[in-house]
N, C-alpha and C. Protein backbone atom coordinates (compact mmCIF):
# COMPACT_ATOMS: atom_id res chain seq x y z
N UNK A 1 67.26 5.73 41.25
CA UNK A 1 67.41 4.59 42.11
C UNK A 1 68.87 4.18 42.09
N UNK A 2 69.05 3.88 43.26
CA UNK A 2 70.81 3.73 43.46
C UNK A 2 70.64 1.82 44.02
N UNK A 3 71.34 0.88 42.76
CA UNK A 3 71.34 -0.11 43.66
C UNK A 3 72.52 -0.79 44.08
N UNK A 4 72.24 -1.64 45.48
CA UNK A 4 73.87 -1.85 46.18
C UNK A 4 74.16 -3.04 45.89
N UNK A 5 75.47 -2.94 45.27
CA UNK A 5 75.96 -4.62 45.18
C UNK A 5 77.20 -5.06 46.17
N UNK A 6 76.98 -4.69 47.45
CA UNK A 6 77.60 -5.48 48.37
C UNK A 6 77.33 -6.67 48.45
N UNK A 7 78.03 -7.49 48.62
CA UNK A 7 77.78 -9.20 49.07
C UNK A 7 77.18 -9.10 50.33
N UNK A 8 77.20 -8.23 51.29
CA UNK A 8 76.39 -8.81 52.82
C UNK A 8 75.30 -8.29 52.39
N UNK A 9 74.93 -7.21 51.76
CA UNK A 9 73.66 -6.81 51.30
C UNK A 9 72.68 -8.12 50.91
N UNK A 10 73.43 -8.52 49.84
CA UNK A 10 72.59 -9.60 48.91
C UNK A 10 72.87 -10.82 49.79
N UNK A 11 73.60 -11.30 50.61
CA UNK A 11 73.37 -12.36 50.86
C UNK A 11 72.16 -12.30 52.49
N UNK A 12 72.30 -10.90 53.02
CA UNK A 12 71.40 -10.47 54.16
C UNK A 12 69.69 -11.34 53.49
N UNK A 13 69.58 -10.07 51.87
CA UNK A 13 68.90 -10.42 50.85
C UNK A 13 68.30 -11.99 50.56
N UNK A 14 68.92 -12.81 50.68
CA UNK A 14 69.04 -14.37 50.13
C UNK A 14 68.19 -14.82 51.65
N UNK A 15 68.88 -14.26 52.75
CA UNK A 15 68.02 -15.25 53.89
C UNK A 15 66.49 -14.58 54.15
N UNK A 16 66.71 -13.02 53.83
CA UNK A 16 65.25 -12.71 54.27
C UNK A 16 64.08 -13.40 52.94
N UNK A 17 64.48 -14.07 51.82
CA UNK A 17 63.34 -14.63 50.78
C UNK A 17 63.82 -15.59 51.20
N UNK A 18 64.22 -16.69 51.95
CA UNK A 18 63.96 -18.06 52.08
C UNK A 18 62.55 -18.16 52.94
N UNK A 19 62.34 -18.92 52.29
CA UNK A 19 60.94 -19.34 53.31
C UNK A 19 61.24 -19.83 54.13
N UNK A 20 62.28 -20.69 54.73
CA UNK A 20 62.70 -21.63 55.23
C UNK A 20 63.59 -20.60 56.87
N UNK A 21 63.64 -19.06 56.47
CA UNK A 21 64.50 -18.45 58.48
C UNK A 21 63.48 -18.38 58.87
N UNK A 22 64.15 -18.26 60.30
CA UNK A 22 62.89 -18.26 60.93
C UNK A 22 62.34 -16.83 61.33
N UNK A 23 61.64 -16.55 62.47
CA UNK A 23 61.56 -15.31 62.47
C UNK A 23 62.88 -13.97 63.22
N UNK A 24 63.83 -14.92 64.26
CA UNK A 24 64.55 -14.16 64.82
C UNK A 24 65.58 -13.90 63.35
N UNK A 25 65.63 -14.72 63.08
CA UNK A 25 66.90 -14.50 61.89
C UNK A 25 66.43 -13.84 60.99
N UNK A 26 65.38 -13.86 60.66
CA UNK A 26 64.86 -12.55 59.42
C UNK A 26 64.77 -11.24 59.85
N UNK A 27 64.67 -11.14 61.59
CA UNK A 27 64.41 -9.26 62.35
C UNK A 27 66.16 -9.13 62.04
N UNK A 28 67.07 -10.01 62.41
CA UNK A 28 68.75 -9.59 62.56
C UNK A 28 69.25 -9.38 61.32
N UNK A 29 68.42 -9.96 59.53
CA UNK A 29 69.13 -9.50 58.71
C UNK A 29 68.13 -8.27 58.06
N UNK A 30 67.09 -8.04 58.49
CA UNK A 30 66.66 -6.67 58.41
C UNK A 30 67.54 -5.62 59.11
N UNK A 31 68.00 -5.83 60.23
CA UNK A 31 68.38 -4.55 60.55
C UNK A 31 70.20 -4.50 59.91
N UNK A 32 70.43 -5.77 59.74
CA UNK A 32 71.90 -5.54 58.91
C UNK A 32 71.69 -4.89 57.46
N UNK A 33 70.77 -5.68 56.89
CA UNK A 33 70.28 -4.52 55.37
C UNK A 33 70.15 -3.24 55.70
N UNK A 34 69.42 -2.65 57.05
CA UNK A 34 69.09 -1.51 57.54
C UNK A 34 70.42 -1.05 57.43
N UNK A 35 71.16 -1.08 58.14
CA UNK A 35 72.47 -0.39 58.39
C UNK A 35 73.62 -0.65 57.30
N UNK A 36 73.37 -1.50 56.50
CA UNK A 36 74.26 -1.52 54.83
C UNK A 36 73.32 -0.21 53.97
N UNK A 37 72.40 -0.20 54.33
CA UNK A 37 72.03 0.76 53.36
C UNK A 37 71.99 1.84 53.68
N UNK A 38 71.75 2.63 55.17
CA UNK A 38 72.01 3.53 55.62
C UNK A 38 73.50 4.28 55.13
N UNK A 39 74.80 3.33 55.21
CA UNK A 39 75.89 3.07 55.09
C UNK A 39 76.00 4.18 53.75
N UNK A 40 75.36 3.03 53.00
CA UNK A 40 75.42 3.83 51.28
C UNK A 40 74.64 5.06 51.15
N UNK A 41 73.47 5.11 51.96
CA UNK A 41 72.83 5.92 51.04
C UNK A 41 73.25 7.64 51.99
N UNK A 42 74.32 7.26 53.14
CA UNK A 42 74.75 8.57 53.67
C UNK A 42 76.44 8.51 53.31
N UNK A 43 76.64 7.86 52.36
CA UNK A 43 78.48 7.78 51.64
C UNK A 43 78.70 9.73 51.48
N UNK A 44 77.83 10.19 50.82
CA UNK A 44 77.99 11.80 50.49
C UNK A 44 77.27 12.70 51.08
N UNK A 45 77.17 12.23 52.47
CA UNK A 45 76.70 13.30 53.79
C UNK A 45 78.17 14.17 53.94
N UNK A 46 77.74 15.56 54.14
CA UNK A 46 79.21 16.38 54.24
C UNK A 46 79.63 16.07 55.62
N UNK A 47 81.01 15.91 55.61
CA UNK A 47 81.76 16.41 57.13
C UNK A 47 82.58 17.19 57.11
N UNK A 48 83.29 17.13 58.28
CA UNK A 48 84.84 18.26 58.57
C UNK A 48 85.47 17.64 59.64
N UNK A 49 87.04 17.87 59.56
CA UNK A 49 88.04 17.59 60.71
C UNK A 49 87.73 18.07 61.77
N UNK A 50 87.60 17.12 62.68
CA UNK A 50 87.59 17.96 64.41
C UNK A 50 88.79 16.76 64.87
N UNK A 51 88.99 17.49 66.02
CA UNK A 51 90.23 17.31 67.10
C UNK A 51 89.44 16.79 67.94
N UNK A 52 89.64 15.09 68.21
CA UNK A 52 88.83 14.65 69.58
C UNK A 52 90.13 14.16 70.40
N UNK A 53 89.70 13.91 71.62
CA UNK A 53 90.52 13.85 73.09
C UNK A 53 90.45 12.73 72.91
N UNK A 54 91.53 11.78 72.93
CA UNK A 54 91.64 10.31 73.26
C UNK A 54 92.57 10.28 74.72
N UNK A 55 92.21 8.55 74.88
CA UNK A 55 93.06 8.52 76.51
C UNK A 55 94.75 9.09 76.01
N UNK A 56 95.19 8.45 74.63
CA UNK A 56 96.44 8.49 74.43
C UNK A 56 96.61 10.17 73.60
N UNK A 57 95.87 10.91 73.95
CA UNK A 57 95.91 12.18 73.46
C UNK A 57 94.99 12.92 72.45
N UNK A 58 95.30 13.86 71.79
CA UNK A 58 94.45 14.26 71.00
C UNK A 58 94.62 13.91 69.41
N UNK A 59 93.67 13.31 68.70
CA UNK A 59 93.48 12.55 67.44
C UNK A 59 92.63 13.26 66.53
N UNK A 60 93.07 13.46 65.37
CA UNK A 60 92.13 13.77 63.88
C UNK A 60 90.68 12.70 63.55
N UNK A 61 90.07 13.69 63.84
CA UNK A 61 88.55 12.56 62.95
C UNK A 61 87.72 13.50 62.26
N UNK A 62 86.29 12.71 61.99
CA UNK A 62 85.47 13.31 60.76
C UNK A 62 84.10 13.13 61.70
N UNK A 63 83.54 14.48 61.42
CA UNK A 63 82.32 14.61 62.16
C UNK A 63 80.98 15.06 61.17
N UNK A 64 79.79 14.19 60.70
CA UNK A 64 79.20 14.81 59.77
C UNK A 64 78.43 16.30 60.67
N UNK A 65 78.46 17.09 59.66
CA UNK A 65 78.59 18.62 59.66
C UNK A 65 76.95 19.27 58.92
N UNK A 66 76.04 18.67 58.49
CA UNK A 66 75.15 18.72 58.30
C UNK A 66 73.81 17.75 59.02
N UNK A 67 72.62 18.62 59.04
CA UNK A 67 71.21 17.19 60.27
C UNK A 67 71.26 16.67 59.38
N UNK A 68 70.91 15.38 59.08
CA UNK A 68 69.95 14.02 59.18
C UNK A 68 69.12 14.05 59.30
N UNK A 69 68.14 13.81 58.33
CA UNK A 69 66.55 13.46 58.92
C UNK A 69 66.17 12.35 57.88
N UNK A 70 65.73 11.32 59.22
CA UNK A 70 65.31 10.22 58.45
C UNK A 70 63.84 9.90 58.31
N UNK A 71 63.09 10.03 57.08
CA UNK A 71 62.22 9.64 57.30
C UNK A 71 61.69 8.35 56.63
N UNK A 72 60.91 7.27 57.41
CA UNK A 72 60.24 6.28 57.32
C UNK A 72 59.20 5.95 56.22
N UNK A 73 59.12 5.35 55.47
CA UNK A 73 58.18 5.43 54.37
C UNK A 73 57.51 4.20 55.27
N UNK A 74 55.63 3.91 55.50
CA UNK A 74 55.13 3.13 55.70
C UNK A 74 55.49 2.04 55.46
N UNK A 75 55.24 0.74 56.10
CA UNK A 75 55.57 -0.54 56.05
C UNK A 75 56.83 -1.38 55.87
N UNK A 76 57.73 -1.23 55.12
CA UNK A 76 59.67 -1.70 55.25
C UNK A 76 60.04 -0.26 55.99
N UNK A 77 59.63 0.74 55.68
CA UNK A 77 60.57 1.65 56.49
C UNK A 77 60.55 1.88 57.83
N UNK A 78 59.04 1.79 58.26
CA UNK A 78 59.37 1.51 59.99
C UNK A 78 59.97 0.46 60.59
N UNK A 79 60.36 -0.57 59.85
CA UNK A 79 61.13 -1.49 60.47
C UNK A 79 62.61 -1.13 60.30
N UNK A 80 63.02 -0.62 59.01
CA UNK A 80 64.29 0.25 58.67
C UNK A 80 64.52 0.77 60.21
N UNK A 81 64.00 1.73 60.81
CA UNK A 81 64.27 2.95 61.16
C UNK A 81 64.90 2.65 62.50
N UNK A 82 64.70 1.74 63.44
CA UNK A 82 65.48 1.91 64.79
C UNK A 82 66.78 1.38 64.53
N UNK A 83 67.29 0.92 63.20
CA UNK A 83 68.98 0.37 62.69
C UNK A 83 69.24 1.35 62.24
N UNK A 84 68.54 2.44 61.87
CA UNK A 84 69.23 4.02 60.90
C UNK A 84 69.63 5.08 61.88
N UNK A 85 68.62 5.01 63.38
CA UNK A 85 68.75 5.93 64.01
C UNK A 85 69.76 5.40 64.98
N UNK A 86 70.25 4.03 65.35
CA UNK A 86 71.22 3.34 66.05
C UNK A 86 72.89 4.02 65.19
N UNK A 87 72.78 3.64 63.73
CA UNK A 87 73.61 4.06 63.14
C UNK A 87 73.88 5.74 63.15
N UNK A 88 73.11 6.48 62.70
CA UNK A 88 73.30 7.96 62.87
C UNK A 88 72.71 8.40 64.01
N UNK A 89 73.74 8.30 65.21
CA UNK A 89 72.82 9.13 66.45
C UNK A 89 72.31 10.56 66.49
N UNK A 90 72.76 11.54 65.64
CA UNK A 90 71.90 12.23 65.90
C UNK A 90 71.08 12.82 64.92
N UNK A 91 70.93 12.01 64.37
CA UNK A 91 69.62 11.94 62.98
C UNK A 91 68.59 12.19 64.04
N UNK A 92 67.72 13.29 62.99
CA UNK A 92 66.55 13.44 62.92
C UNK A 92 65.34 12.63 62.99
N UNK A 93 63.88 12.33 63.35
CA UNK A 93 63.24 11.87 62.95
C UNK A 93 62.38 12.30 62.49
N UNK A 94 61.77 12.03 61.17
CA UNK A 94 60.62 12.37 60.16
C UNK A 94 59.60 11.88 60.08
N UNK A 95 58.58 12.01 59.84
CA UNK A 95 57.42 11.55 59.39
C UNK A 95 56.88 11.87 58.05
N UNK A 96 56.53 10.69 57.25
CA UNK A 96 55.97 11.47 55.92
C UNK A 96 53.99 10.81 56.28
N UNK A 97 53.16 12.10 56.35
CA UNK A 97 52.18 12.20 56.70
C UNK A 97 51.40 11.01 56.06
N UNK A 98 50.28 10.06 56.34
CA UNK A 98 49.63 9.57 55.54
C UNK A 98 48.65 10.67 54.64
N UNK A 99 47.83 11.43 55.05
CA UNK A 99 47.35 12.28 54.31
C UNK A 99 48.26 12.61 53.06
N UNK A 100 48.72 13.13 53.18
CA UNK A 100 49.74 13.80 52.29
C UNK A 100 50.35 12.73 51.35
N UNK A 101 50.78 11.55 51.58
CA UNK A 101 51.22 10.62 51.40
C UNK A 101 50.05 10.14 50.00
N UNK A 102 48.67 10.32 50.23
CA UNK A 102 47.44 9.75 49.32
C UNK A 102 46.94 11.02 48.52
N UNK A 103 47.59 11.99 48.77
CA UNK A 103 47.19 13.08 47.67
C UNK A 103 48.29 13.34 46.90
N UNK A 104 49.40 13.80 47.00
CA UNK A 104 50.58 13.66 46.33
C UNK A 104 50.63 12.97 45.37
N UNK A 105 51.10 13.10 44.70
CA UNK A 105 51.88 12.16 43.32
C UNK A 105 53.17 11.81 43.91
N UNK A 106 53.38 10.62 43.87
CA UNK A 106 55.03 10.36 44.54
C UNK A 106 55.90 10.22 43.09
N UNK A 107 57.18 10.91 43.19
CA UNK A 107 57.74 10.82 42.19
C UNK A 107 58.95 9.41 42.52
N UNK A 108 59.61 8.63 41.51
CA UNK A 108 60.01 7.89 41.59
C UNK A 108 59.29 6.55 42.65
N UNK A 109 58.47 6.24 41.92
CA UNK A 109 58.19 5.02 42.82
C UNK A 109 58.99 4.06 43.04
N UNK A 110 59.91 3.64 42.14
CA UNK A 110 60.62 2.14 42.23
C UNK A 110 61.87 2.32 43.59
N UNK A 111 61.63 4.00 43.79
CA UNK A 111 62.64 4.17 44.63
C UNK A 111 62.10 4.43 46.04
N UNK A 112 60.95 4.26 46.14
CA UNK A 112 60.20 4.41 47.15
C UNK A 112 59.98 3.16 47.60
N UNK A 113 59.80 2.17 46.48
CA UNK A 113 59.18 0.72 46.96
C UNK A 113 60.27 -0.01 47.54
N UNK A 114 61.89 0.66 47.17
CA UNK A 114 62.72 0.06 47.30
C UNK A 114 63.45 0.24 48.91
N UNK A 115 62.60 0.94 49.25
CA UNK A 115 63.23 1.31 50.86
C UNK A 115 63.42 2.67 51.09
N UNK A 116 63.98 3.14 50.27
CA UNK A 116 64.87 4.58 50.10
C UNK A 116 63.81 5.14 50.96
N UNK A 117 64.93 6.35 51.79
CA UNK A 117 63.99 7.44 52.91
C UNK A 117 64.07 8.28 52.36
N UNK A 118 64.55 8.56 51.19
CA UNK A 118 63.87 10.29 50.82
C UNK A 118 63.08 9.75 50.10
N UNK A 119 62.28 10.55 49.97
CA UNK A 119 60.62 11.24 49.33
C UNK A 119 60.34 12.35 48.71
N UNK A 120 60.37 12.61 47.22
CA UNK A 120 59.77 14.01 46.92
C UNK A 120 58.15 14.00 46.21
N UNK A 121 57.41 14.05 46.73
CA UNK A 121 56.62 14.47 46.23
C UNK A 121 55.19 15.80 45.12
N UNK A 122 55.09 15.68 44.59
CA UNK A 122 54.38 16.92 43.62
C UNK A 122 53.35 17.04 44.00
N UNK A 123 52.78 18.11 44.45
CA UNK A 123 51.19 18.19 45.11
C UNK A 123 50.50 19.13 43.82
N UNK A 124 49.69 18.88 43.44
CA UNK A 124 48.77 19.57 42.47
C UNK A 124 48.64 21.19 43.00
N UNK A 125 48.55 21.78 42.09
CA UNK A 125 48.84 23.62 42.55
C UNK A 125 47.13 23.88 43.09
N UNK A 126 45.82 23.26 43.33
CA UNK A 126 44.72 23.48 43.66
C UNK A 126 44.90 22.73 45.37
N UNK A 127 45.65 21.79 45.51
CA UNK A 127 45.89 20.91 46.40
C UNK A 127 46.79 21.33 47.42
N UNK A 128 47.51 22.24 47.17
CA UNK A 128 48.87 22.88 47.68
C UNK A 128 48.41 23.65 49.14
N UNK A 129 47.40 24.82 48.92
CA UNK A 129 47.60 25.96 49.85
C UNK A 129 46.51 24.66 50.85
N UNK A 130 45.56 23.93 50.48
CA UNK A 130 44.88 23.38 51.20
C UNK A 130 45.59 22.15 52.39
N UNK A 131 46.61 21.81 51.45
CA UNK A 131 47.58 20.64 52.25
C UNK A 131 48.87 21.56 53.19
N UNK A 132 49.20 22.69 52.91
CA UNK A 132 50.04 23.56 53.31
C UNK A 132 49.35 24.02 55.02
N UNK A 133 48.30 24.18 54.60
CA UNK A 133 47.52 24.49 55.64
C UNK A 133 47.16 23.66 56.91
N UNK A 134 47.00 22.31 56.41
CA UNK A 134 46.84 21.06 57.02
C UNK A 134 47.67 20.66 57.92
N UNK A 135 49.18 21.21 57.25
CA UNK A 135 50.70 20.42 57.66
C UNK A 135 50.64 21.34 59.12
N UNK A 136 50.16 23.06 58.80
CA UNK A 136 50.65 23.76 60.15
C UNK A 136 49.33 23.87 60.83
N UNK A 137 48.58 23.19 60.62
CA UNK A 137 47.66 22.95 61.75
C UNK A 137 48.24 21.55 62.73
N UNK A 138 48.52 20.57 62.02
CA UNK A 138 49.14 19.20 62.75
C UNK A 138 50.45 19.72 62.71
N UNK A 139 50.90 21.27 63.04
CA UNK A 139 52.29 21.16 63.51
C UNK A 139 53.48 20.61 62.68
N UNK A 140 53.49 20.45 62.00
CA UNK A 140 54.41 19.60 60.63
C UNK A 140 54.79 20.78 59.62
N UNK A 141 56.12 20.50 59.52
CA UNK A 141 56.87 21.87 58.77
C UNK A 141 57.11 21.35 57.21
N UNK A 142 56.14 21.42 56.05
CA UNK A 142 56.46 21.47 55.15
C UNK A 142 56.80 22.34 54.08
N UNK A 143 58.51 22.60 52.99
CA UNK A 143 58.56 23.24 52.62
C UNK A 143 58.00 22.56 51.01
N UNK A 144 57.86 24.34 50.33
CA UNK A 144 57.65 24.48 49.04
C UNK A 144 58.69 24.65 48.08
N UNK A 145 58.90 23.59 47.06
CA UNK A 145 60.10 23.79 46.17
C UNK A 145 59.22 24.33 44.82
């Protein structure tokens, strides 16, 4: 678990537990937490130098160089997700199956409860070829580590 001690984080933090915002102001500091944490938790996404065309000529920038795929953990994370995919346009979108989701063992929970979009899960070796099977019937590409 990686935690962020930005001040807009925590103070985003401070208005969404008041009882007292209302509802527009609690959707605008969800999606600012959304995009502070996106922020951090893609700090060590790889890139590389490309040459882009500006009006005043051609300029050095950084282009991430590897996909994105974000996936949504039920309930805080679908609300996460249209500030992650605003932020990384050409992120991926994921799904982590409910099925799969209730047979699995999720490893690291506190990091699951905490928002975080990755997910690894351990599927029992009796549970495996049966859920493997499942994924490419509903079309869903899961690999085996």
């Amino acid at each position: 678990m990686h935690l962020v001690p930005h001040p807009l984080v925590h103070d985003a933090l401070a208005t969404l537990r008041d009882s007292s915002t209302p509802p527009e102001l609690f959707r605008r500091m969800a999606v600012r937490i959304s995009l502070l944490l996106a922020a951090e938790a893609t700090r060590d996404v790889p890139s590389a130098e490309v040459t882009v065309e500006t009006p005043l000529g051609p300029a050095q920038a950084r282009r991430i160089t590897r996909d994105v795929v974000v996936v949504p953990v039920l309930r805080a994370g679908l609300g996460m997700l249209d500030a992650i995919l605003e932020l990384i346009v050409p992120a991926h979108e994921g799904r982590l199956l409910n099925w799969l989701y209730e047979e699995a063992e999720v490893q690291e929970r506190e990091a699951l409860e905490s928002g975080e979009v990755r997910v690894r899960v351990r599927i029992a070796a009796e549970k495996k070829e049966r859920l493997m099977a499942q994924a490419r019937r509903a079309g869903t590409a899961l690999t085996s580590a």
